[in-house]
C-alpha atoms as a PDB file:
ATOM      1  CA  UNK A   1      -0.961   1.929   4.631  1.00  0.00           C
ATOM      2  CA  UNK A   2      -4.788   2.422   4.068  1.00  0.00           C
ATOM      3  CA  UNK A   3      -5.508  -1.252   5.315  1.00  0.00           C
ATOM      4  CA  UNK A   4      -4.504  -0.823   8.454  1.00  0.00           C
ATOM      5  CA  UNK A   5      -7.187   1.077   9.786  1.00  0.00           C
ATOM      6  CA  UNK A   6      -9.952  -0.798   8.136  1.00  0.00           C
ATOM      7  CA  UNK A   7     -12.604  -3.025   9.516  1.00  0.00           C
ATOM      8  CA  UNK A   8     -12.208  -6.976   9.395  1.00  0.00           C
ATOM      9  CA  UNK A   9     -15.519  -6.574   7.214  1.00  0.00           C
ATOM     10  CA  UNK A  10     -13.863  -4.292   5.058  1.00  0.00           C
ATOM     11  CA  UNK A  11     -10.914  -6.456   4.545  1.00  0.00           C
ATOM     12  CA  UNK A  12     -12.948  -9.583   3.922  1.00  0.00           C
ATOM     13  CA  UNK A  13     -14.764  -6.876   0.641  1.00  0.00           C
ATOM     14  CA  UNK A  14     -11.569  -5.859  -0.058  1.00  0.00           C
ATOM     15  CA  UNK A  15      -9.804  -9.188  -0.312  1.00  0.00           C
ATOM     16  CA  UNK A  16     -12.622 -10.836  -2.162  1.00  0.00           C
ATOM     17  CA  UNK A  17     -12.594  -7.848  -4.852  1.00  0.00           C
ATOM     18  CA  UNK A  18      -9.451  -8.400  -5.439  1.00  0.00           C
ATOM     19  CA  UNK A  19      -9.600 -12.122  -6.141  1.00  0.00           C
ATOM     20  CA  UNK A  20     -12.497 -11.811  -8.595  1.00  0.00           C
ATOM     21  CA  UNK A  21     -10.207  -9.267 -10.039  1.00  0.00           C
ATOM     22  CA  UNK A  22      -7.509 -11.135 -10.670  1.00  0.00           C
ATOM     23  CA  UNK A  23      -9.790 -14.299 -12.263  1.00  0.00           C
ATOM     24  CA  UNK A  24     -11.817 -11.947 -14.200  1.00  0.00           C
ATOM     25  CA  UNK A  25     -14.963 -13.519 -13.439  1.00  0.00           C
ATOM     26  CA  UNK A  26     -17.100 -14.702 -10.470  1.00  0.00           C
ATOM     27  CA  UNK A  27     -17.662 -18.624 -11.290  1.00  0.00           C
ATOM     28  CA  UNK A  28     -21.362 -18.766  -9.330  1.00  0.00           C
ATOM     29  CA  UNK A  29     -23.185 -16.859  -6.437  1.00  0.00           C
ATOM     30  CA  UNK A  30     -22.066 -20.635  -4.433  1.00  0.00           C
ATOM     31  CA  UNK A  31     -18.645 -20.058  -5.029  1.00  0.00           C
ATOM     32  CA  UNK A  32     -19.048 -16.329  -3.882  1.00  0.00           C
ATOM     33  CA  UNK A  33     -20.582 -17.150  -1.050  1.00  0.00           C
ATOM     34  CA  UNK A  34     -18.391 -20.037  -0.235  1.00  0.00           C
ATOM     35  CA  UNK A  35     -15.046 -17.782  -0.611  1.00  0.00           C
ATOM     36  CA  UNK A  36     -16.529 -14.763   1.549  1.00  0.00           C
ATOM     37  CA  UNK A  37     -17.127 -17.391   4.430  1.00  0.00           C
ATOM     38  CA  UNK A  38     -13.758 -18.629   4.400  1.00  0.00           C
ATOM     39  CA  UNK A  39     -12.581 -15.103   4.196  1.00  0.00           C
ATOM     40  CA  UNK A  40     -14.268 -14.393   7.097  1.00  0.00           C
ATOM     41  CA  UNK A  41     -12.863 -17.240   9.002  1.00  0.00           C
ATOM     42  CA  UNK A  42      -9.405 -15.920   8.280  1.00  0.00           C
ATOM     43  CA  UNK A  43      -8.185 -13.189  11.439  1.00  0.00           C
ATOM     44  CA  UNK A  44      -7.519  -9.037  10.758  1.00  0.00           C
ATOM     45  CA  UNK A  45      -3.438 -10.231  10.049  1.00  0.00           C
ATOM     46  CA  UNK A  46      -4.336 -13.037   7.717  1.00  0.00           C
ATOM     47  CA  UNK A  47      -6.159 -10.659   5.506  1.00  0.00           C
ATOM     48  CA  UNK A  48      -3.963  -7.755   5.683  1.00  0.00           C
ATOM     49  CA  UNK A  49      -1.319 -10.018   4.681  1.00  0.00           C
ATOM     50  CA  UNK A  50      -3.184 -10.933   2.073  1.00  0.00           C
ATOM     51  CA  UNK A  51      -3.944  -7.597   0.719  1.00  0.00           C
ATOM     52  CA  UNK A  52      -0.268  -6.833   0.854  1.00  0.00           C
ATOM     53  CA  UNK A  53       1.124 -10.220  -1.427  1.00  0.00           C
ATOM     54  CA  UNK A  54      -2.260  -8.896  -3.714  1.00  0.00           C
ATOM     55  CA  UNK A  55      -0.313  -5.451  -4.788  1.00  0.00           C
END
């Protein structure tokens, strides 16, 4: 599993790409910024996990 071995940086991209995926659209550079702080709040398990429910 390619997430396993990435950084918690790399998660917190990867998890936030995928959200904005999924909506379509990024509502405002606030709403970015607030959702990549509380991403990286979150530990490496919490955003693995995250990644996994995601595909």
């Amino acid at each position: 599993m390619k997430n396993m071995r990435m950084t918690h940086n790399e998660l917190v991209d990867q998890v936030s790409a995928n959200l904005f995926k999924q909506s379509g659209k990024i509502e405002s550079q606030r709403s970015w910024l607030a959702l990549r702080n509380y991403l990286e709040q979150l530990d490496t398990e919490q955003l693995k996990l995250m990644l996994k429910e995601a595909s």
